[in-house]
PDB file of N, CA and C in Angstrom:
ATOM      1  N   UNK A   1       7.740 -14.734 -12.168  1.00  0.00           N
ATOM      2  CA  UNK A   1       6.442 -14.998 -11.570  1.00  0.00           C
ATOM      3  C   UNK A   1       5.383 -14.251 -12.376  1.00  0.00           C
ATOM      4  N   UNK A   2       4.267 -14.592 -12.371  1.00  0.00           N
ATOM      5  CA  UNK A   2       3.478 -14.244 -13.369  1.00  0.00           C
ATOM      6  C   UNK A   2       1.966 -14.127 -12.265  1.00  0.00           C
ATOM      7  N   UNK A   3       1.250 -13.254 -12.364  1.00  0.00           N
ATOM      8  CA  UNK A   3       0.077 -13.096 -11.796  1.00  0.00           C
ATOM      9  C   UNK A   3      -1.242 -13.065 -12.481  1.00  0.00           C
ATOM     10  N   UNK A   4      -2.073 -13.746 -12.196  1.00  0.00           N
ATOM     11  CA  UNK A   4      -3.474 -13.657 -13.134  1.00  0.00           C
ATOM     12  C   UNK A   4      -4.668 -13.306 -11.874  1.00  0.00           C
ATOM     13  N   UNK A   5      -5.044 -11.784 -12.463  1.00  0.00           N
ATOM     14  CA  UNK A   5      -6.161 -11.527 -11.179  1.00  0.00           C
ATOM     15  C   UNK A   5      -7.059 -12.131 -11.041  1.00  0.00           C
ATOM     16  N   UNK A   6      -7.384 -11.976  -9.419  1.00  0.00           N
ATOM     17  CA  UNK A   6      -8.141 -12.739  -8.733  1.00  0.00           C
ATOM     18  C   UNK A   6      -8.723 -11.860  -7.365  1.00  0.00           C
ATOM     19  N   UNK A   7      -9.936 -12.727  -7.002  1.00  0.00           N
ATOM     20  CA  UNK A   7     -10.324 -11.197  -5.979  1.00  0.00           C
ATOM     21  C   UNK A   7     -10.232 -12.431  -4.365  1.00  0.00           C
ATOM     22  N   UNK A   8      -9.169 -13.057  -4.671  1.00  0.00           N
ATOM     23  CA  UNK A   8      -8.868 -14.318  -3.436  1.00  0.00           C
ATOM     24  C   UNK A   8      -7.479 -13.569  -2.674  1.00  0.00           C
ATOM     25  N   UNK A   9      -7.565 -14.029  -1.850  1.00  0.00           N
ATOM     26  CA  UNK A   9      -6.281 -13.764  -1.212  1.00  0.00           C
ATOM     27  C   UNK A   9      -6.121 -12.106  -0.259  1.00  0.00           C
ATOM     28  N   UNK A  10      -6.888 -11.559   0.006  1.00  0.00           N
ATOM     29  CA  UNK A  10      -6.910 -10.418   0.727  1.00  0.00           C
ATOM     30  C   UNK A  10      -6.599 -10.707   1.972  1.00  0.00           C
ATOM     31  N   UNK A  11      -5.904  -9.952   2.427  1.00  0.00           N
ATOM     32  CA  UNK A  11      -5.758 -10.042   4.038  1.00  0.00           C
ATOM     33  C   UNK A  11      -6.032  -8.641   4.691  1.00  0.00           C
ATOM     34  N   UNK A  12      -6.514  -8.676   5.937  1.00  0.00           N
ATOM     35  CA  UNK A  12      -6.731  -7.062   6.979  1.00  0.00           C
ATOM     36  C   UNK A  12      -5.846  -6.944   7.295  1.00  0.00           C
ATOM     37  N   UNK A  13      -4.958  -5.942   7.193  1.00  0.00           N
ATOM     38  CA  UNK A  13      -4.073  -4.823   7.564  1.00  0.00           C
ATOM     39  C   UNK A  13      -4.516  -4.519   9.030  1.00  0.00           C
ATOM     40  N   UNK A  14      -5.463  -3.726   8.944  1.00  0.00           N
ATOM     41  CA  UNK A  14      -6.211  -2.921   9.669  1.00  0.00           C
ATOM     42  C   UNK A  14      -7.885  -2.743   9.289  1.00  0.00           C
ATOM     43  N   UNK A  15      -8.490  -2.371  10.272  1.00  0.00           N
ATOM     44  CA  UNK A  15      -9.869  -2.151   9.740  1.00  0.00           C
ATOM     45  C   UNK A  15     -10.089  -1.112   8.596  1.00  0.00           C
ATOM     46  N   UNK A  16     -10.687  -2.010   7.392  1.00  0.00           N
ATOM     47  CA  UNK A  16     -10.867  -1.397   6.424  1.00  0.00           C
ATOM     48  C   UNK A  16      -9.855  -0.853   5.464  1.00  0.00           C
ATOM     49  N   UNK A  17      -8.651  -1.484   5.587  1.00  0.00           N
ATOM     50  CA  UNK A  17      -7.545  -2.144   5.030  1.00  0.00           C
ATOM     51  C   UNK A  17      -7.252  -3.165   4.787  1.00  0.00           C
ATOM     52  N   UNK A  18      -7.552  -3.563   3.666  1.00  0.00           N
ATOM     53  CA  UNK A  18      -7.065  -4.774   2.824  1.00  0.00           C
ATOM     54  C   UNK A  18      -6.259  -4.941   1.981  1.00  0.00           C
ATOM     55  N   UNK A  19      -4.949  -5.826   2.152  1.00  0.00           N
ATOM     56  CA  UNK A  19      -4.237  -6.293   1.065  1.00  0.00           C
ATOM     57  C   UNK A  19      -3.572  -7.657   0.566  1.00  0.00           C
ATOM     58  N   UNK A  20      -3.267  -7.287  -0.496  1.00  0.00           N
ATOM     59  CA  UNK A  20      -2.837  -8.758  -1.458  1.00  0.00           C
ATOM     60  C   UNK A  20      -1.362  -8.416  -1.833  1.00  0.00           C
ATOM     61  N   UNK A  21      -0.394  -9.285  -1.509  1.00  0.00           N
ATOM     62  CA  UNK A  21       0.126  -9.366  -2.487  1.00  0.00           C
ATOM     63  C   UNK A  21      -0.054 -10.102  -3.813  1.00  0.00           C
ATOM     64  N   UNK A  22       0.548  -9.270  -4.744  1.00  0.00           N
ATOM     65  CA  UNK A  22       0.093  -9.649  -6.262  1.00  0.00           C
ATOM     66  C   UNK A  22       1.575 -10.783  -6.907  1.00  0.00           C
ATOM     67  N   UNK A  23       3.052  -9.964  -6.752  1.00  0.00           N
ATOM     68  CA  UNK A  23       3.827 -10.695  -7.461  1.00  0.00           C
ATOM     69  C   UNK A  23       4.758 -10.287  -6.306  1.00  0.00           C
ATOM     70  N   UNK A  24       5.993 -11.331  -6.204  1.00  0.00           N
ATOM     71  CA  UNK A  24       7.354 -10.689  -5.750  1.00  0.00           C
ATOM     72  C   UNK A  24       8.362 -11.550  -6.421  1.00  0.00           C
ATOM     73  N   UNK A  25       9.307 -10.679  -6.213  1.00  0.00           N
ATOM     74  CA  UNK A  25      10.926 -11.509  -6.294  1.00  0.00           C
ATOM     75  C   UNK A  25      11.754 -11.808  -5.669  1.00  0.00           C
ATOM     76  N   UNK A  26      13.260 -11.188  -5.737  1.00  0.00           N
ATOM     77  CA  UNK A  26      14.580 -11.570  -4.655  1.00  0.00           C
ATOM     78  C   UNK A  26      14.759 -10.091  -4.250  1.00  0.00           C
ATOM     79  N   UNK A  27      13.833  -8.677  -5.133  1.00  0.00           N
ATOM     80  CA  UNK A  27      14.367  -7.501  -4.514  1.00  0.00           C
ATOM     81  C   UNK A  27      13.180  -6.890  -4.432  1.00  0.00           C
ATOM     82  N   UNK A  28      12.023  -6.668  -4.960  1.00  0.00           N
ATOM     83  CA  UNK A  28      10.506  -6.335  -4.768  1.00  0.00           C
ATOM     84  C   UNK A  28       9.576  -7.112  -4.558  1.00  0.00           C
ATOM     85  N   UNK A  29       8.378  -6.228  -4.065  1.00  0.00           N
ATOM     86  CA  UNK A  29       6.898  -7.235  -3.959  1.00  0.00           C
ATOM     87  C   UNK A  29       6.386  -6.087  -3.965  1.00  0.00           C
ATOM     88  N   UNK A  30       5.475  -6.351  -4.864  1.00  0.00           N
ATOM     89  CA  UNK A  30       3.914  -5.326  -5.007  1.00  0.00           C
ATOM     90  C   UNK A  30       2.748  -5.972  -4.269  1.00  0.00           C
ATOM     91  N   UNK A  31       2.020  -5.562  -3.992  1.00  0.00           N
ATOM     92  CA  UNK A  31       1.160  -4.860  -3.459  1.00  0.00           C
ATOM     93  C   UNK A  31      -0.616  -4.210  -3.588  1.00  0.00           C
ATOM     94  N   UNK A  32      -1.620  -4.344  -3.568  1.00  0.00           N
ATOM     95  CA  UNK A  32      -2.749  -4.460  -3.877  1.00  0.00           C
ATOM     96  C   UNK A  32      -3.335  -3.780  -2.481  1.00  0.00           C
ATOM     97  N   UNK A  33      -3.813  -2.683  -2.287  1.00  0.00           N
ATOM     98  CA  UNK A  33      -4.511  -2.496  -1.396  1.00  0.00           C
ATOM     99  C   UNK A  33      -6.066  -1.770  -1.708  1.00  0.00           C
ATOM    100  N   UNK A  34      -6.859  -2.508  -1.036  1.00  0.00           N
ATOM    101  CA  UNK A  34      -8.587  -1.675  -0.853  1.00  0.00           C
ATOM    102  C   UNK A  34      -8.508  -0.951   0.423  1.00  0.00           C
ATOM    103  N   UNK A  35      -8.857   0.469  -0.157  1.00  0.00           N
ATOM    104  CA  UNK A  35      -9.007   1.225   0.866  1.00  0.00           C
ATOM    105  C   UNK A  35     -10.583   1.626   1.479  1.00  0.00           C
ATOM    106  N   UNK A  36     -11.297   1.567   2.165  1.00  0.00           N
ATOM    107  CA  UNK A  36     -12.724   1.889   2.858  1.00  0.00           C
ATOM    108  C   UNK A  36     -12.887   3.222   2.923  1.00  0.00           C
ATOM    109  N   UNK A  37     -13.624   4.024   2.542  1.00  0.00           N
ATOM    110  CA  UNK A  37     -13.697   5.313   3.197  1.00  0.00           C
ATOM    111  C   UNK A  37     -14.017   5.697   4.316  1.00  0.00           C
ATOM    112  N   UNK A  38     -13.082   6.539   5.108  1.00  0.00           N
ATOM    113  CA  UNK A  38     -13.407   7.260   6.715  1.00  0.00           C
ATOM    114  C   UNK A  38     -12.373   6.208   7.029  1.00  0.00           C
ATOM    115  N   UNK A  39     -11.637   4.818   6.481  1.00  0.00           N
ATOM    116  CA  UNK A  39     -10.478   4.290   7.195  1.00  0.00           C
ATOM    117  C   UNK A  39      -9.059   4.938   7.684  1.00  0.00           C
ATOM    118  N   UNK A  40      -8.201   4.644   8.435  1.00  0.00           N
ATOM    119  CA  UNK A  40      -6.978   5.136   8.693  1.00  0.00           C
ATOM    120  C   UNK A  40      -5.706   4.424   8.768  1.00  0.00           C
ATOM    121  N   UNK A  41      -4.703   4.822   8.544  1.00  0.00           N
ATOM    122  CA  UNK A  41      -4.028   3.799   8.036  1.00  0.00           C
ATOM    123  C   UNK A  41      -2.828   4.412   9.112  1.00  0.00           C
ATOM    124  N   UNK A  42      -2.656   3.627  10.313  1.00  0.00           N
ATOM    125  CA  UNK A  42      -2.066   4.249  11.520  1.00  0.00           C
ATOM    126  C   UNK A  42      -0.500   4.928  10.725  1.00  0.00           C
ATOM    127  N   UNK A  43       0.268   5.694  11.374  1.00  0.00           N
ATOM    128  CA  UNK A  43       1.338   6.214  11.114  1.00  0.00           C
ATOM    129  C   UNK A  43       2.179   5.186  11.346  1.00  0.00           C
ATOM    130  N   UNK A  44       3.635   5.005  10.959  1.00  0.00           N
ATOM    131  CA  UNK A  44       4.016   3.412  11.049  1.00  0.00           C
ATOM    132  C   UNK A  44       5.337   4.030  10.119  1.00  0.00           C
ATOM    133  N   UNK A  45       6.522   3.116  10.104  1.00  0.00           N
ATOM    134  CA  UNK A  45       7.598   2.920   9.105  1.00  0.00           C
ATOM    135  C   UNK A  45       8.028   1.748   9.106  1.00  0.00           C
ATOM    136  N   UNK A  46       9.027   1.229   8.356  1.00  0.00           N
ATOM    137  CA  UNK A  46       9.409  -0.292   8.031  1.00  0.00           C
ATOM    138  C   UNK A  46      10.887  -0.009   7.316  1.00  0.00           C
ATOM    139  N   UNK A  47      11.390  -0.906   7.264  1.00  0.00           N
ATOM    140  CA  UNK A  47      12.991  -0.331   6.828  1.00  0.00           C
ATOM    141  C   UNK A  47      12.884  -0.433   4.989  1.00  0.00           C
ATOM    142  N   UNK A  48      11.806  -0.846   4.303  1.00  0.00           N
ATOM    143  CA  UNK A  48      11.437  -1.172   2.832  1.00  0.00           C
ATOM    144  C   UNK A  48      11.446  -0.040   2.195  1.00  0.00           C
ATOM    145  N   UNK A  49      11.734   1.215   0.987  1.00  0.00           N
ATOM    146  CA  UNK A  49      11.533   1.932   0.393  1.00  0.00           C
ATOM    147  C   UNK A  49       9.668   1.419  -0.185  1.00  0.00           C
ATOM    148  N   UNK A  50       8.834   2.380  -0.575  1.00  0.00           N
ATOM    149  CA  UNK A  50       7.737   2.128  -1.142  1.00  0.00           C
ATOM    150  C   UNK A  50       6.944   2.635  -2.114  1.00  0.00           C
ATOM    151  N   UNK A  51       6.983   2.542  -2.861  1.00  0.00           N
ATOM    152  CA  UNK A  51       6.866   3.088  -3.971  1.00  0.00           C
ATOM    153  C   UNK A  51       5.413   2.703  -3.941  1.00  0.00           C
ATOM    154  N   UNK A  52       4.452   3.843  -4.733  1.00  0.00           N
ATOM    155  CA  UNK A  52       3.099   3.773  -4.488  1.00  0.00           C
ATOM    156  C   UNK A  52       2.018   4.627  -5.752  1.00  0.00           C
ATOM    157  N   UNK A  53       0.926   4.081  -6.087  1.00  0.00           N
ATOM    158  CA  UNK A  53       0.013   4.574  -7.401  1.00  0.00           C
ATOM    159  C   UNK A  53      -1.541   4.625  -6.846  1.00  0.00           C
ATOM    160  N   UNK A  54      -1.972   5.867  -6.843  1.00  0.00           N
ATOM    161  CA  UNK A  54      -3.618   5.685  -6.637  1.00  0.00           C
ATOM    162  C   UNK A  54      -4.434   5.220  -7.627  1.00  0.00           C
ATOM    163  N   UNK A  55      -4.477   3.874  -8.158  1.00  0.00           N
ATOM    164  CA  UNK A  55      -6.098   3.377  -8.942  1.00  0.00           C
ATOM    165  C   UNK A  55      -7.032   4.168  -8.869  1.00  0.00           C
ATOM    166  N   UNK A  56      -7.778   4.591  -7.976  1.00  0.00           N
ATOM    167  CA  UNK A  56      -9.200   4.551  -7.690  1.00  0.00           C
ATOM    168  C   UNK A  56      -9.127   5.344  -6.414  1.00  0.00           C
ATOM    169  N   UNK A  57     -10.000   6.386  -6.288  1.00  0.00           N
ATOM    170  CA  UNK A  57     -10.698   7.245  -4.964  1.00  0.00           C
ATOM    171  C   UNK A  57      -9.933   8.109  -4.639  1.00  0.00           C
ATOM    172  N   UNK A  58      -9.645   8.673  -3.239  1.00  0.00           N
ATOM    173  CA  UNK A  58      -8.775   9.913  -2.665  1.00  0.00           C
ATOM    174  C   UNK A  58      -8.254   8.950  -1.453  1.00  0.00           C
ATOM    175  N   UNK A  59      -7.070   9.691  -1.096  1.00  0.00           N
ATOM    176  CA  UNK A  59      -6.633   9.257   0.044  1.00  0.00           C
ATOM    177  C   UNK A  59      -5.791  10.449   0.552  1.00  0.00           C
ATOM    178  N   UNK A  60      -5.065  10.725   1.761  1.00  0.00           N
ATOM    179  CA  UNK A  60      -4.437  11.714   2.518  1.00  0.00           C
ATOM    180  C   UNK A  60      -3.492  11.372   2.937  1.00  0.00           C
ATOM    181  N   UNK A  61      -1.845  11.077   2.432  1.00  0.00           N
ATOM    182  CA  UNK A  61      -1.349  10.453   2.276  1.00  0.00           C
ATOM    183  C   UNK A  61      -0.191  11.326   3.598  1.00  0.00           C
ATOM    184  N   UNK A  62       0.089  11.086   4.522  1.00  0.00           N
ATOM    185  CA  UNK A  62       0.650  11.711   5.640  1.00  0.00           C
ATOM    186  C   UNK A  62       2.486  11.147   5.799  1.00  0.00           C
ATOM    187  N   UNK A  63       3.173  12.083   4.858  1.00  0.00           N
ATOM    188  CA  UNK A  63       4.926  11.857   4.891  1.00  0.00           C
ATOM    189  C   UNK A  63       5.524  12.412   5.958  1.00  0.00           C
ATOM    190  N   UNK A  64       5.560  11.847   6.931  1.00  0.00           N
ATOM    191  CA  UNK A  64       6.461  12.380   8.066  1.00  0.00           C
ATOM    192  C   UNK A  64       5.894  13.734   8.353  1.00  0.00           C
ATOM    193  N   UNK A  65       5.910  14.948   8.213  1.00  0.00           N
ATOM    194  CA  UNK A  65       5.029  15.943   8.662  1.00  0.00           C
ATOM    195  C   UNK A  65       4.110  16.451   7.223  1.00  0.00           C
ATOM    196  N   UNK A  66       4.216  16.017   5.991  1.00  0.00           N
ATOM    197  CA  UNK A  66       4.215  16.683   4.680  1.00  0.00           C
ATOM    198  C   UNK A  66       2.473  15.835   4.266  1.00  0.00           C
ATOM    199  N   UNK A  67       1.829  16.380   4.266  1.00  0.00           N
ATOM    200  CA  UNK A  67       0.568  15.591   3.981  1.00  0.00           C
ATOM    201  C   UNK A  67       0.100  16.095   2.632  1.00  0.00           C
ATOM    202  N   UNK A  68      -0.676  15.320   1.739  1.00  0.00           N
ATOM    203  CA  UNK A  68      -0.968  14.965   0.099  1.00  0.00           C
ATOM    204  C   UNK A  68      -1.937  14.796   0.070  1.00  0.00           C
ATOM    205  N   UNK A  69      -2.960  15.356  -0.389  1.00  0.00           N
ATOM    206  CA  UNK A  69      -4.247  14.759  -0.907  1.00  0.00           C
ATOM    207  C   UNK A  69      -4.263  14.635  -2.280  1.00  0.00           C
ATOM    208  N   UNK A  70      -4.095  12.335  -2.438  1.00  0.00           N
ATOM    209  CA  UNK A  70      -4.413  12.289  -3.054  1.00  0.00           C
ATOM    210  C   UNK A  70      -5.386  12.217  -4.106  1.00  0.00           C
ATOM    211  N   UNK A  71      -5.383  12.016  -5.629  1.00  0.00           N
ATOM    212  CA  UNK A  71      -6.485  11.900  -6.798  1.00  0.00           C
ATOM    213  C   UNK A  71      -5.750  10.288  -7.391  1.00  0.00           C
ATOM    214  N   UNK A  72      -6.897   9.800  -8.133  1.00  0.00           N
ATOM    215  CA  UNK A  72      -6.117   8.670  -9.216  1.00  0.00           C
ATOM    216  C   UNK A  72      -5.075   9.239 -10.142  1.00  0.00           C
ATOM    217  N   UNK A  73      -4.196   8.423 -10.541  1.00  0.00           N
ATOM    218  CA  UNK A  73      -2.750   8.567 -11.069  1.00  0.00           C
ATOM    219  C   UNK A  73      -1.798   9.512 -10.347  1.00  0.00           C
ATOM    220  N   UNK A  74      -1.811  10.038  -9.008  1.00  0.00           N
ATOM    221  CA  UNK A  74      -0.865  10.242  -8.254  1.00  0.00           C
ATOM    222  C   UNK A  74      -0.196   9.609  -7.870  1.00  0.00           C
ATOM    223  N   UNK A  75       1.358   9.799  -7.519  1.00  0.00           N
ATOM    224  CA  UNK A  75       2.022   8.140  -7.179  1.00  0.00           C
ATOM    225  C   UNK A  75       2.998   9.045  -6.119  1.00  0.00           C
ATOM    226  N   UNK A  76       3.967   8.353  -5.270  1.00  0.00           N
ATOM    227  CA  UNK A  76       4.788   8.652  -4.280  1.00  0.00           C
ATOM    228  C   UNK A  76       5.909   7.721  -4.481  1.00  0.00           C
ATOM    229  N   UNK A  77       7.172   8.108  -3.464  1.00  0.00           N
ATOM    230  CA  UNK A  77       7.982   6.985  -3.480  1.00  0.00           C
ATOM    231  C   UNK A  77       8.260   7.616  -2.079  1.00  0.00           C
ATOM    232  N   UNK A  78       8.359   6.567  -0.638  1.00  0.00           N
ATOM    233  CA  UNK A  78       8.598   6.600   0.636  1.00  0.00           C
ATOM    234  C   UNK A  78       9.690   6.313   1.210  1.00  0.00           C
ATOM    235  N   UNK A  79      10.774   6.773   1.225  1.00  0.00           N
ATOM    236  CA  UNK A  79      11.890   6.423   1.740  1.00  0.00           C
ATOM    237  C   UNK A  79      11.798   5.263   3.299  1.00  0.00           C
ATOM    238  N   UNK A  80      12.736   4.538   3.384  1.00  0.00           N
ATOM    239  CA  UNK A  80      13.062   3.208   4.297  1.00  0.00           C
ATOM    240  C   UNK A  80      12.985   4.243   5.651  1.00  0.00           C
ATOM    241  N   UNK A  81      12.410   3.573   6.148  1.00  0.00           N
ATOM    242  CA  UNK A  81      11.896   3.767   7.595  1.00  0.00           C
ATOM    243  C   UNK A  81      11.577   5.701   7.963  1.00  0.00           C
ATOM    244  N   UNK A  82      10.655   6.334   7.058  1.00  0.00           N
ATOM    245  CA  UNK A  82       9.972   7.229   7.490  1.00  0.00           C
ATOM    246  C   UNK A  82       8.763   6.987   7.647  1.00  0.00           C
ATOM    247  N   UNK A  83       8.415   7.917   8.275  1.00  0.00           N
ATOM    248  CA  UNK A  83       7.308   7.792   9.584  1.00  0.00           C
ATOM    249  C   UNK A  83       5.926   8.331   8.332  1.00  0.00           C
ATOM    250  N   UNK A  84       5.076   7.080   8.400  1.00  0.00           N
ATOM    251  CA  UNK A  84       4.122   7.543   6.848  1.00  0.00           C
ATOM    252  C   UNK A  84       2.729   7.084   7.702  1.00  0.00           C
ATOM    253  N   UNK A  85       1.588   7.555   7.003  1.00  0.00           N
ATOM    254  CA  UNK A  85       0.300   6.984   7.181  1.00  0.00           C
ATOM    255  C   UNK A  85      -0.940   7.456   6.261  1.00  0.00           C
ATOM    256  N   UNK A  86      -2.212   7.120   6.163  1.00  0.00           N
ATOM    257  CA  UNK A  86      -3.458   7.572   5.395  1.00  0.00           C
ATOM    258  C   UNK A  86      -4.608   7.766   6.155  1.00  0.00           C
ATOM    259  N   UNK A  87      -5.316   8.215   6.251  1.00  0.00           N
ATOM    260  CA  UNK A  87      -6.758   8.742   5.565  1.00  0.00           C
ATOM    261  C   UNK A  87      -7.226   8.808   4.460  1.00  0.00           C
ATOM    262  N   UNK A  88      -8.380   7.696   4.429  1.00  0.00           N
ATOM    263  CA  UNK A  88      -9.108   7.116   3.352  1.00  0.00           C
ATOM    264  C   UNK A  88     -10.154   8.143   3.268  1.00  0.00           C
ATOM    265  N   UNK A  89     -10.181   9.145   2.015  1.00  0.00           N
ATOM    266  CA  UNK A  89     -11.490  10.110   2.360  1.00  0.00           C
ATOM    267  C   UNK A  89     -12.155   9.735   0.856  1.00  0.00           C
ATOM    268  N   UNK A  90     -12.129   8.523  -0.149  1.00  0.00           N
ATOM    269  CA  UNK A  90     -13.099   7.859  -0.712  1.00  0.00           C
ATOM    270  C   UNK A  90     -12.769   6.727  -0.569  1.00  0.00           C
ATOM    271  N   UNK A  91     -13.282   5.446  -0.786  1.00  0.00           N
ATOM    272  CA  UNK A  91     -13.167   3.576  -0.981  1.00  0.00           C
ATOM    273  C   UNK A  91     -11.965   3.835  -2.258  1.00  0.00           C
ATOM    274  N   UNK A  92     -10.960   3.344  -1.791  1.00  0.00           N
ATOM    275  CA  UNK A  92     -10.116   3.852  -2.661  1.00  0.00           C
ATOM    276  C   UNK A  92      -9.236   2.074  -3.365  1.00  0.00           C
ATOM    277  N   UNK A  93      -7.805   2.855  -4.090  1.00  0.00           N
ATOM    278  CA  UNK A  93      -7.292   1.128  -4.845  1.00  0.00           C
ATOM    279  C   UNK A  93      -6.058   1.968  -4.737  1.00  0.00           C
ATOM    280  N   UNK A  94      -4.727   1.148  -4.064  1.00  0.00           N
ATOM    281  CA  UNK A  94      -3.840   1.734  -4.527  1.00  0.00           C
ATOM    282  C   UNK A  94      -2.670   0.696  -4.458  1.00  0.00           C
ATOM    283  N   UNK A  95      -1.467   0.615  -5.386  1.00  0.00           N
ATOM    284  CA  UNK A  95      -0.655  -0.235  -5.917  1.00  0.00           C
ATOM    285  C   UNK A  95       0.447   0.037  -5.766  1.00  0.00           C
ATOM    286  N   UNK A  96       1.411  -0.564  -4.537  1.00  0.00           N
ATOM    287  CA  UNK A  96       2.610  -0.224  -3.861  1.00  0.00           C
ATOM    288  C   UNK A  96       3.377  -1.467  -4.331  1.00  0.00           C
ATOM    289  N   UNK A  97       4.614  -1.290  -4.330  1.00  0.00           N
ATOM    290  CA  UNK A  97       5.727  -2.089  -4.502  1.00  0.00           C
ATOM    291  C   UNK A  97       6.683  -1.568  -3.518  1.00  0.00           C
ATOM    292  N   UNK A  98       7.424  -2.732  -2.865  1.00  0.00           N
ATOM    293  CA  UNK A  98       8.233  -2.598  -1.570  1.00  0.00           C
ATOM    294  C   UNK A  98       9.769  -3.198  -2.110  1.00  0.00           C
ATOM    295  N   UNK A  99      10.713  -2.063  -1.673  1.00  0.00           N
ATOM    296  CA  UNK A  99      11.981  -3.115  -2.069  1.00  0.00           C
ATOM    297  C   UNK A  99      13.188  -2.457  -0.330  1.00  0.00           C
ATOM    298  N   UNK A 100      13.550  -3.639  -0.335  1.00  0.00           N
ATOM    299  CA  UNK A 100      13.783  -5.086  -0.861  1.00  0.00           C
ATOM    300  C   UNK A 100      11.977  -5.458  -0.469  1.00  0.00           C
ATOM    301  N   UNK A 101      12.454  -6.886  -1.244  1.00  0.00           N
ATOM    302  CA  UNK A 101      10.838  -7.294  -1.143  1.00  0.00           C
ATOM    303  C   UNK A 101      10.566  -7.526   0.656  1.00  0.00           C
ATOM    304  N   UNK A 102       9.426  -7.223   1.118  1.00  0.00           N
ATOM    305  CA  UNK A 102       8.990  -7.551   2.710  1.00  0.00           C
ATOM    306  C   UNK A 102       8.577  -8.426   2.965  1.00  0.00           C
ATOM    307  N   UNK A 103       9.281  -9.551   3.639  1.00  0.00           N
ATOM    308  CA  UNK A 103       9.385 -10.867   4.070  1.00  0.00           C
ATOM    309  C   UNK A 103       8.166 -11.261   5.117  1.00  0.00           C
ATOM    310  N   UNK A 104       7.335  -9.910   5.722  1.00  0.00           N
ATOM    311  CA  UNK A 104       6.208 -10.284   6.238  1.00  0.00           C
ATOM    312  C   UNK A 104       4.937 -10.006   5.184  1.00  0.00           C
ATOM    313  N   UNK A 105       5.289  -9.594   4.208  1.00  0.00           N
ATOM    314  CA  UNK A 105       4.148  -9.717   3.051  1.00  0.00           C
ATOM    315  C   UNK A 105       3.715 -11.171   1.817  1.00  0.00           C
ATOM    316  N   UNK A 106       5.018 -11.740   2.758  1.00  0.00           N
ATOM    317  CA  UNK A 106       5.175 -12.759   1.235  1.00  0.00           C
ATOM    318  C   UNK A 106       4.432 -13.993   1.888  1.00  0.00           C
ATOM    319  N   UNK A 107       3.377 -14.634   0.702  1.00  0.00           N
ATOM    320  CA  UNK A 107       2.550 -16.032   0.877  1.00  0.00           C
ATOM    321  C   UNK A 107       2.774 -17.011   1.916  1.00  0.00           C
ATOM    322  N   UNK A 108       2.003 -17.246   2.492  1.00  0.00           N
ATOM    323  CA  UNK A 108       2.495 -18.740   3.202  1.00  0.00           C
ATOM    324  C   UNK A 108       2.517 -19.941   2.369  1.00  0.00           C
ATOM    325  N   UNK A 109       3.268 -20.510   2.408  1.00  0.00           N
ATOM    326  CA  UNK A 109       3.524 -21.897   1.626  1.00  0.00           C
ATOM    327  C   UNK A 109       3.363 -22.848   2.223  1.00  0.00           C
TER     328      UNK A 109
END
């Protein structure tokens, strides 16, 4: 699969959470998110490992009790079903890949 950017296809997460998926396969899907500043990104887990890159801004990246403030080029990897969440403390960009790929992220056809 091959991706050519585009600023189509966003969906709300949550307020002031937006994302795209960009590409997937049979074992990943990445991921595109705009973050808002002062947004929150409720605490939550999913059974997907998540692997994750800050583009652009800060965020407060909350691992089960272990909290991160991130900068651009910080990255994480989230183990399957721990308890994760954010605070957006600039308009931020950040680029997650989920494996196995998440079957509620993938396109409608």
């Amino acid at each position: 699969m091959f991706y050519k950017k585009s600023n189509d296809h966003y969906i709300t997460a949550v307020s002031g959470v937006d994302r795209k998926t960009i590409v997937y396969g049979q074992n990943t899907l990445m991921s595109e998110f705009k973050l808002k500043k002062n947004s929150i990104l409720p605490m939550h887990a999913h059974p997907q490992e998540q692997t994750g890159y800050l583009v652009a801004g800060r965020i407060r990246l909350i691992l089960d009790t272990q909290v991160h403030d991130c900068e651009p080029g910080d990255s994480w990897c989230i183990p399957g079903d721990m308890v994760h969440g954010a605070e957006i403390l600039e308009d931020s960009i950040a680029i997650e890949v989920f494996s196995p790929a998440r079957k509620d992220y993938l396109p409608e056809t």
